[in-house]
N, C-alpha and C. Protein backbone atom coordinates (compact mmCIF):
# COMPACT_ATOMS: atom_id res chain seq x y z
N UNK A 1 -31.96 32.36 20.88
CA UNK A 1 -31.10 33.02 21.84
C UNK A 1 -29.86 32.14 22.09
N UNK A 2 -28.41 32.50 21.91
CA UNK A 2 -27.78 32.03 21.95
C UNK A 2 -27.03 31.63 23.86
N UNK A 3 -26.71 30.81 24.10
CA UNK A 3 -26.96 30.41 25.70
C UNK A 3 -25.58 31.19 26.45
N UNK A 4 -26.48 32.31 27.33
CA UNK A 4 -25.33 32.99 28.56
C UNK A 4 -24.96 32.46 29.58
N UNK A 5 -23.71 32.01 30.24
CA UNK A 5 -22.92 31.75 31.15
C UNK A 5 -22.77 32.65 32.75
N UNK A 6 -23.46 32.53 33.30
CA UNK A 6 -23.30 32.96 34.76
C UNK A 6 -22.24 32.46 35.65
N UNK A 7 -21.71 32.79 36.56
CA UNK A 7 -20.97 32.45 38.05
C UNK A 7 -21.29 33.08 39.09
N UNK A 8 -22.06 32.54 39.86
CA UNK A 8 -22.28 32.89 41.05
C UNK A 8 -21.74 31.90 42.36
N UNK A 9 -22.46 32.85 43.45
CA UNK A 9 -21.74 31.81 44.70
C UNK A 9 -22.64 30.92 45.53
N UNK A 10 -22.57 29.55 45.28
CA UNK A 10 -23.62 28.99 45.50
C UNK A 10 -23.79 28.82 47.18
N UNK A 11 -25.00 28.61 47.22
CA UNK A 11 -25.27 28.80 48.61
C UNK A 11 -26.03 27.50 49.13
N UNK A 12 -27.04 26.94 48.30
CA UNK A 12 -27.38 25.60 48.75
C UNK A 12 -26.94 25.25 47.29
N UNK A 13 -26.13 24.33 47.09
CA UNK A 13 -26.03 23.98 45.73
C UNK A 13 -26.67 22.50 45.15
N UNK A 14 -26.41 22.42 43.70
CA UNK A 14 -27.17 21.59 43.22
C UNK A 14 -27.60 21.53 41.60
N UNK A 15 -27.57 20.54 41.36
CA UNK A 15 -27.85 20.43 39.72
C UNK A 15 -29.48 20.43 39.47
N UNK A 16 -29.87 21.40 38.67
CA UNK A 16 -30.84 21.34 37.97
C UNK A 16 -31.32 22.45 36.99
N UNK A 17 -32.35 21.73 36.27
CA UNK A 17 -32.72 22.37 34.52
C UNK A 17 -34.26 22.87 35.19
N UNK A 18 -34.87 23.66 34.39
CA UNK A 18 -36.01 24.20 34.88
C UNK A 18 -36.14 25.48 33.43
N UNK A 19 -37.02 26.06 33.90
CA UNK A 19 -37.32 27.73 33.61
C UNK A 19 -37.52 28.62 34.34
N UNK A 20 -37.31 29.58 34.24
CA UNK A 20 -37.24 31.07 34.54
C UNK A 20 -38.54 31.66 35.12
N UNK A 21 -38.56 32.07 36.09
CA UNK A 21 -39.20 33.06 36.66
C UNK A 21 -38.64 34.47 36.86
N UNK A 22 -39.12 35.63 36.45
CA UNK A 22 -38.26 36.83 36.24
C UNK A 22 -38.57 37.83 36.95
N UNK A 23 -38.30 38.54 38.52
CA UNK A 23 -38.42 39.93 38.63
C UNK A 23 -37.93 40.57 38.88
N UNK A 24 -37.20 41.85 37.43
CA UNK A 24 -36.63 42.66 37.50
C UNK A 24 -36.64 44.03 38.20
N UNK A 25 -37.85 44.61 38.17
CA UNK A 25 -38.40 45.76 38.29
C UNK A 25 -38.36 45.83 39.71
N UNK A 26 -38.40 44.96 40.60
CA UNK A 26 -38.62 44.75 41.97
C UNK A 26 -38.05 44.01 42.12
N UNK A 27 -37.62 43.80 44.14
CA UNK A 27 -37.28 42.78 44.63
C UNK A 27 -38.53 41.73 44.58
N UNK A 28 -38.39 40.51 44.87
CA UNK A 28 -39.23 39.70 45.22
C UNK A 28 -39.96 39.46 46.51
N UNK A 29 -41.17 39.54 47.17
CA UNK A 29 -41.50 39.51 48.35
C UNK A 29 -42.25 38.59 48.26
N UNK A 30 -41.82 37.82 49.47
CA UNK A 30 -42.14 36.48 49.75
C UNK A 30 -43.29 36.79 50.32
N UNK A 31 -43.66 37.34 51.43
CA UNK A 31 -44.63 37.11 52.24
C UNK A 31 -46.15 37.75 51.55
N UNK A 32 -45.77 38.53 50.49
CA UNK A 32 -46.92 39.28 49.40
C UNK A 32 -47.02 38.02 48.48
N UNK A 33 -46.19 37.16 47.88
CA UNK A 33 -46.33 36.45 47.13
C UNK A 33 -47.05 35.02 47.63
N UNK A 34 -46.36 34.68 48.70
CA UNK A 34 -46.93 33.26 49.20
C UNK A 34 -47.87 33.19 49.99
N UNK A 35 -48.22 34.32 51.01
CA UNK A 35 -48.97 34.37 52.28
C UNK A 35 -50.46 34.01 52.17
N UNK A 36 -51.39 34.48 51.44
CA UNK A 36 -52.70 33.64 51.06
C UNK A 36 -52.90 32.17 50.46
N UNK A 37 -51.53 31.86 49.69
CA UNK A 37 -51.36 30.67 49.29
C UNK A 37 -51.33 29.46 50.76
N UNK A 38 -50.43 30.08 51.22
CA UNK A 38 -50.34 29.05 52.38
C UNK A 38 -51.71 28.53 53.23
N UNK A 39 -52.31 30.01 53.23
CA UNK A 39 -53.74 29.68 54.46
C UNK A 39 -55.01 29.02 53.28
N UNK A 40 -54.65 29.22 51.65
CA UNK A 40 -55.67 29.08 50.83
C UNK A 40 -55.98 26.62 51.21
N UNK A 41 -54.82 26.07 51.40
CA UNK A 41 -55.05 24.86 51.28
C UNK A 41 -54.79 24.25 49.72
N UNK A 42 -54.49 25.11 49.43
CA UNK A 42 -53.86 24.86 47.92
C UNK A 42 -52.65 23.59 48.00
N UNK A 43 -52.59 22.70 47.17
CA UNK A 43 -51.40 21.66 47.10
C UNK A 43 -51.22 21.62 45.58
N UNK A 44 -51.82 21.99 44.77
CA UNK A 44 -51.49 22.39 43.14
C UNK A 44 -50.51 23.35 42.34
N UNK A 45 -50.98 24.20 43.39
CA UNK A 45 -50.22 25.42 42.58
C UNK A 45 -50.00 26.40 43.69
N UNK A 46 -49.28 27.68 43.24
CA UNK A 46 -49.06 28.42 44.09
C UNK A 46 -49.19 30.00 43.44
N UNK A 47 -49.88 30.36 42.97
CA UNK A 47 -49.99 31.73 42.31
C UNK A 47 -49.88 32.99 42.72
N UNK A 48 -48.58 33.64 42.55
CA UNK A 48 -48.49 35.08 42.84
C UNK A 48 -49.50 35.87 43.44
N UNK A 49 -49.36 36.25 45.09
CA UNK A 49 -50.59 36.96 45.09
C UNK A 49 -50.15 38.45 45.59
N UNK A 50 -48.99 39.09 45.17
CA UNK A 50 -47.99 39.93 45.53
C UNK A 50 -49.13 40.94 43.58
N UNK A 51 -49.89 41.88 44.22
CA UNK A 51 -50.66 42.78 42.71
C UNK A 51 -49.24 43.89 42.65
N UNK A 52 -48.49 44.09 43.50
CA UNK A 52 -47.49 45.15 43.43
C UNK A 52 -46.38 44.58 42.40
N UNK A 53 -46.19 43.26 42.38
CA UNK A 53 -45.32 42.99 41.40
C UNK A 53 -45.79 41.86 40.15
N UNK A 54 -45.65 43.28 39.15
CA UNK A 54 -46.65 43.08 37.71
C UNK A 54 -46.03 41.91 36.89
N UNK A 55 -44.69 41.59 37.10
CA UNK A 55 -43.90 40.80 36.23
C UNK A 55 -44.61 39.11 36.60
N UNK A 56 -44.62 39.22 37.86
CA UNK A 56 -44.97 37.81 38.45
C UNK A 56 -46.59 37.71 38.71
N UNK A 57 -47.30 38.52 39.57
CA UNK A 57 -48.82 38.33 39.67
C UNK A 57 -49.73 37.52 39.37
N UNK A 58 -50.09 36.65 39.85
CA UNK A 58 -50.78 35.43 39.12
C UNK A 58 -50.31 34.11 38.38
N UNK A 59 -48.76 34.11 38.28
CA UNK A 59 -47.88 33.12 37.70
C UNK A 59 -47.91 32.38 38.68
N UNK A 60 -47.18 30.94 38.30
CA UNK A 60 -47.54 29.77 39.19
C UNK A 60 -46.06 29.64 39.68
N UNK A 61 -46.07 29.82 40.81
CA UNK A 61 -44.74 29.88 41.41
C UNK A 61 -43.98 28.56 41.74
N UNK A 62 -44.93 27.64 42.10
CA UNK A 62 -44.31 26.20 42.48
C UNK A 62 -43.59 25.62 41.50
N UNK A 63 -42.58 25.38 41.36
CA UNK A 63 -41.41 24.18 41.27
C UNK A 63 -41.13 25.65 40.33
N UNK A 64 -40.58 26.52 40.16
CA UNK A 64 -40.05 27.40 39.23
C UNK A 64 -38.80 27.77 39.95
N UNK A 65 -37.97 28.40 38.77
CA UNK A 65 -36.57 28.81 38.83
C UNK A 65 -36.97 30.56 39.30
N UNK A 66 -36.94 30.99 40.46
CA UNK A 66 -37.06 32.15 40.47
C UNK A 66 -35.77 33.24 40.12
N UNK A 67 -35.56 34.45 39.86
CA UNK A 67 -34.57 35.52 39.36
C UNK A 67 -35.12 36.79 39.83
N UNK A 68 -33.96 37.04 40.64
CA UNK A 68 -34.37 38.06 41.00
C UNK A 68 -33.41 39.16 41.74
N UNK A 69 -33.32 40.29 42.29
CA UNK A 69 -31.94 40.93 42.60
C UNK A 69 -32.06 40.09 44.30
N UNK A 70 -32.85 40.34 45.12
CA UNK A 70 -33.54 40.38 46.44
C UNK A 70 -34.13 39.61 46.77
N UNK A 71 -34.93 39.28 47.98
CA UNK A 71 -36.20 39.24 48.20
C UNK A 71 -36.37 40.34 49.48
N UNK A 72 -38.03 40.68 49.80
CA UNK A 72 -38.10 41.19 51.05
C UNK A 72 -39.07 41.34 51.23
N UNK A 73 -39.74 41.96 52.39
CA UNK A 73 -40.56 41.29 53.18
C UNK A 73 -40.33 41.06 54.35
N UNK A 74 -41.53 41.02 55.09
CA UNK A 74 -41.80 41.05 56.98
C UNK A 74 -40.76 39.29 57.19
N UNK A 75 -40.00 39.87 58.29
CA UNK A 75 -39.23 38.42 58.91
C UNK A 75 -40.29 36.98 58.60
N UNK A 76 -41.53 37.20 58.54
CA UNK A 76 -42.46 35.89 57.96
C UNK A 76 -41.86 35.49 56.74
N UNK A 77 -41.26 36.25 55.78
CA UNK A 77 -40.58 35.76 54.85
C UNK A 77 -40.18 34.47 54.56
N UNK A 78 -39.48 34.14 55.93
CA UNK A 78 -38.75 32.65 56.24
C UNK A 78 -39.75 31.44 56.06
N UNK A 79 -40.75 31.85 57.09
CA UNK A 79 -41.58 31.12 57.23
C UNK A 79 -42.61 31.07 56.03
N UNK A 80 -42.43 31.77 55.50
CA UNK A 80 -43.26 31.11 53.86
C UNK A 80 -42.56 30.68 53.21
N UNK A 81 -41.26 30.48 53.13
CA UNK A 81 -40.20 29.92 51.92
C UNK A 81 -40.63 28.47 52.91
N UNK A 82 -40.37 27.95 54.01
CA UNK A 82 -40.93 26.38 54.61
C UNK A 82 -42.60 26.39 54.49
N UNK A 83 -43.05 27.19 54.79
CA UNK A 83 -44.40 26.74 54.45
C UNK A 83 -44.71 26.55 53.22
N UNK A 84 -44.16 27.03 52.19
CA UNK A 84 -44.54 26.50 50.56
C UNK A 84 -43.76 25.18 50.23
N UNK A 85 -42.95 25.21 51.00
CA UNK A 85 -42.12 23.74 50.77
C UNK A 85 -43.16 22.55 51.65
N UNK A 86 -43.84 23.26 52.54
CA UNK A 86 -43.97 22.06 53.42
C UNK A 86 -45.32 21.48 52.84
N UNK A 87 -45.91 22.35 51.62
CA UNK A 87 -47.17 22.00 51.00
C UNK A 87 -47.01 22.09 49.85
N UNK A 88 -45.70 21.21 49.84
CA UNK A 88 -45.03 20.69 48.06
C UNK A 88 -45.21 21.82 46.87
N UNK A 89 -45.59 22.86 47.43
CA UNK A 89 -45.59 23.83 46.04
C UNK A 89 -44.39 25.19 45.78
N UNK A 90 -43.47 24.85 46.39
CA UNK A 90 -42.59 25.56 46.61
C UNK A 90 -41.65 25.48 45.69
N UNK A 91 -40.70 26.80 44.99
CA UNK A 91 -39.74 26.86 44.08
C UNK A 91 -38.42 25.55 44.48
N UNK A 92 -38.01 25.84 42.91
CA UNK A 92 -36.79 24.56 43.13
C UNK A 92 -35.89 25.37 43.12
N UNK A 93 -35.93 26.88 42.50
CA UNK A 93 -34.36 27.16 42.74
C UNK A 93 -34.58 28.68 43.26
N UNK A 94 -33.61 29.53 44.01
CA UNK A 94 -33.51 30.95 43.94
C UNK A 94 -32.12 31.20 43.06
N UNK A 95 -32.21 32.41 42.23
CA UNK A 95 -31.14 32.58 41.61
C UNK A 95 -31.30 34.34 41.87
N UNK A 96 -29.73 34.58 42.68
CA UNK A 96 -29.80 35.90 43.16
C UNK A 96 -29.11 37.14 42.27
N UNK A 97 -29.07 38.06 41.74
CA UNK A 97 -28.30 38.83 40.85
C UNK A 97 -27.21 39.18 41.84
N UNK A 98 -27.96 39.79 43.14
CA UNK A 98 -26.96 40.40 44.22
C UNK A 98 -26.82 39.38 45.37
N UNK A 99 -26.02 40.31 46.31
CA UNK A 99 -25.87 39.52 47.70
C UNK A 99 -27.48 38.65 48.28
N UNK A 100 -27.94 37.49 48.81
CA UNK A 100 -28.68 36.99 49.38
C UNK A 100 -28.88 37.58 50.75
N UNK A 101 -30.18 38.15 50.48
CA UNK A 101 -30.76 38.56 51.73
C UNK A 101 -31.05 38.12 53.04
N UNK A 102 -30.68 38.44 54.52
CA UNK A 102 -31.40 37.68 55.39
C UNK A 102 -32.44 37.16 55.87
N UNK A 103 -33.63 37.52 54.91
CA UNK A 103 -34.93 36.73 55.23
C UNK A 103 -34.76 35.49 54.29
N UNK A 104 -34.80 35.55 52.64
CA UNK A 104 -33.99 34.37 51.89
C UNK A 104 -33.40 33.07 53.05
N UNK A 105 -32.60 33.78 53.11
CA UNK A 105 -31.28 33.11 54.00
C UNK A 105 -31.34 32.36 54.95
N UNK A 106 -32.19 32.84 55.86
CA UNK A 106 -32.61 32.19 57.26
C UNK A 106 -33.38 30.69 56.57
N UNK A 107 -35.06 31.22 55.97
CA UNK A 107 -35.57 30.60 55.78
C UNK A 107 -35.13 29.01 55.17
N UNK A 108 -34.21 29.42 54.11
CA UNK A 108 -33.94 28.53 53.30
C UNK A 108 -33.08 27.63 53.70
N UNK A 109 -31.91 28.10 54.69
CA UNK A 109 -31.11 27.12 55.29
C UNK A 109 -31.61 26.32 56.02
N UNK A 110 -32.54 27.12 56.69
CA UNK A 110 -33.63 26.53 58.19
C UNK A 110 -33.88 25.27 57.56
N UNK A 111 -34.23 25.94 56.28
CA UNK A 111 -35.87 24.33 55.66
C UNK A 111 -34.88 23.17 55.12
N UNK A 112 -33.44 23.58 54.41
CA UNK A 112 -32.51 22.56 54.45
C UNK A 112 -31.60 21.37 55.07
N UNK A 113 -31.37 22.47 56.01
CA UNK A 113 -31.27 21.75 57.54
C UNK A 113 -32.03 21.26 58.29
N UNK A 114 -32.97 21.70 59.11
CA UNK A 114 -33.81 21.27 59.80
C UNK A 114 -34.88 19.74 58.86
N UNK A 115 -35.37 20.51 57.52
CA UNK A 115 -36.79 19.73 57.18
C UNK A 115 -36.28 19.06 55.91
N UNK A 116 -34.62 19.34 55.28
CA UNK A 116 -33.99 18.34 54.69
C UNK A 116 -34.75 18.56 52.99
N UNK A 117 -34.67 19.85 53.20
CA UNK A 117 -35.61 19.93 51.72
C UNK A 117 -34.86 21.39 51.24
N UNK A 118 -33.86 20.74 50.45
CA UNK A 118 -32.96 21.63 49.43
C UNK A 118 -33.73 22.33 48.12
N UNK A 119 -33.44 23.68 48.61
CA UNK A 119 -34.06 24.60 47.12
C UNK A 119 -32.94 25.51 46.59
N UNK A 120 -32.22 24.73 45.83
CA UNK A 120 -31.29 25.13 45.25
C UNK A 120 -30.75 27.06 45.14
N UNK A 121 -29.63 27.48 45.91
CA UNK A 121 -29.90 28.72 46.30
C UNK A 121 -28.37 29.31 45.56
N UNK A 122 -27.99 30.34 44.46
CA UNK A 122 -27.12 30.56 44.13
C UNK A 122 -27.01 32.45 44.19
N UNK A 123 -26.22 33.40 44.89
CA UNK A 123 -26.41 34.80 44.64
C UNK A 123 -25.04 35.31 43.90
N UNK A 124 -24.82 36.26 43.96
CA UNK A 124 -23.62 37.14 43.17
C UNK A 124 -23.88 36.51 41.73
N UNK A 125 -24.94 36.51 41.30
CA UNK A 125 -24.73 36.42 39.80
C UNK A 125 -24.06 37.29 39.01
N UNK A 126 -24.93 38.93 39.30
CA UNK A 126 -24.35 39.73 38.71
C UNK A 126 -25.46 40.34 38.03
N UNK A 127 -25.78 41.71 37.77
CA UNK A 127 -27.00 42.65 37.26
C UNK A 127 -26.60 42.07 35.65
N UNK A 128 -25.53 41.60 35.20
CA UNK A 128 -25.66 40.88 33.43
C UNK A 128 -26.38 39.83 33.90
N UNK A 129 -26.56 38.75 34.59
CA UNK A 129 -27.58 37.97 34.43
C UNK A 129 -29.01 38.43 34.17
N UNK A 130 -29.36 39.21 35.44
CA UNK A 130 -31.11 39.70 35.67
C UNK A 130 -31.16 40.31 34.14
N UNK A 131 -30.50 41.33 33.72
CA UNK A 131 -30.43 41.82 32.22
C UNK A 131 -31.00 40.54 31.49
N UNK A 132 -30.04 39.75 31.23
CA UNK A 132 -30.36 38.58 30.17
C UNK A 132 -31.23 37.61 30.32
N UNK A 133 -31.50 37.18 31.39
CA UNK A 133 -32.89 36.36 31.63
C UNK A 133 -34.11 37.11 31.09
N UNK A 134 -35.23 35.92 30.95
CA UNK A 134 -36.28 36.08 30.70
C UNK A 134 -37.24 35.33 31.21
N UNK A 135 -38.64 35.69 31.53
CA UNK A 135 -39.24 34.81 31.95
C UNK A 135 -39.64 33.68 31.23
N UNK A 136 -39.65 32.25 31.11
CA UNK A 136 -39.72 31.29 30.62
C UNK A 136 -38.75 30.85 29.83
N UNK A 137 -37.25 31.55 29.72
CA UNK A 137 -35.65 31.12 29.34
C UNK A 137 -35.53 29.82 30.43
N UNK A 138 -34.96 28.96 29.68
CA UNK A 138 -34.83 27.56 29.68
C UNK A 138 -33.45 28.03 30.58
N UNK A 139 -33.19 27.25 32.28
CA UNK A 139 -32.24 27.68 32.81
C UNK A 139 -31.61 26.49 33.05
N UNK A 140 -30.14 26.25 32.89
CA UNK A 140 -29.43 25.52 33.27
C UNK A 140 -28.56 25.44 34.86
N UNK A 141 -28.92 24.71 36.05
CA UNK A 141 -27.98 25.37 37.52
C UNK A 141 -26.83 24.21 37.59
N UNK A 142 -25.59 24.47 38.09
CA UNK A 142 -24.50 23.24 37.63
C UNK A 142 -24.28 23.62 39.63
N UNK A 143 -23.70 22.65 40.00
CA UNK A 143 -23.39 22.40 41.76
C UNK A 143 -22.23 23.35 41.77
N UNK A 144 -21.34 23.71 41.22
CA UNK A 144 -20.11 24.73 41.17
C UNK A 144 -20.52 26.57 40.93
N UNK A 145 -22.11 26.79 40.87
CA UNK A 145 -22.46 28.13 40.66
C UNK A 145 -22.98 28.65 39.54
N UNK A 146 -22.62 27.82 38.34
CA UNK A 146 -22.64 28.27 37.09
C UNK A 146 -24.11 28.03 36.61
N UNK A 147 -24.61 29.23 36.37
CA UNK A 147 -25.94 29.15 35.69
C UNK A 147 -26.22 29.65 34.15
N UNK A 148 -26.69 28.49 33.55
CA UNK A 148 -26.50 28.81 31.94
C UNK A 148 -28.09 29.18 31.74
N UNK A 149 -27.97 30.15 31.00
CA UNK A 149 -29.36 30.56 30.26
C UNK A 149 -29.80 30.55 28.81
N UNK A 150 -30.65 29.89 28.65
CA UNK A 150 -30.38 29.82 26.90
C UNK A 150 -30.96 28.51 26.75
């Protein structure tokens, strides 16, 4: 695969390499995805427990590059984006196709500010990104927005 060029508008910014987590078909919901994880006592891993979204389900969510248009989900939203951080199994990056949502949003600034734990947050990619990603595409994030895929 020859490597695609993104610009988006970064929101917590920051350099880093990773892979791909991919859901197209759906927004992403935090509180379906993380919410048993948190009460499980888990510090290993963090596995999809969202059965409504087939792309992700059972994938290991911690330290991954997530992709996605959205997220959504009950205002707890927030509070699982810090609670997966606060039990080290939490994503390193969000990468948004569209505008960043206010549950996203809250949470993530909250946990930056307040608990000093940056998860790299970039939206307006653009529906050509979500298109061209894949799950397990090798992602490049640069501090100026630019996300290379490939």
């Amino acid at each position: 695969m020859a490597k695609k060029t993104f610009k988006g508008r970064p929101i917590l910014s920051g350099d880093l390499k990773g892979k791909a987590l991919v859901s197209k078909k759906q927004a992403f919901n935090l509180t379906g995805s993380y919410l048993e994880n948190m009460f499980a006592g888990r510090t290993d891993s963090a596995p999809c427990t969202d059965p409504t979204n087939k792309e992700l389900y059972k994938k290991d969510l911690s330290g991954s590059i997530i992709c996605t248009t959205q997220t959504v989900g009950s205002t707890f939203g927030s509070g699982c984006i810090m609670g997966m951080n606060d039990i080290g199994v939490g994503p390193k990056a969000y990468l948004f196709s569209s505008h960043i949502d206010s549950i996203s949003a809250s949470g993530l600034i909250m946990d930056d500010v307040w608990n000093e734990r940056r998860v790299i947050t970039i939206d307006l990619l653009g529906d050509e990104f979500l298109e061209a990603v894949k799950t397990d595409d090798p992602i490049a994030i640069h501090e100026d927005g630019t996300v290379e895929v490939g």
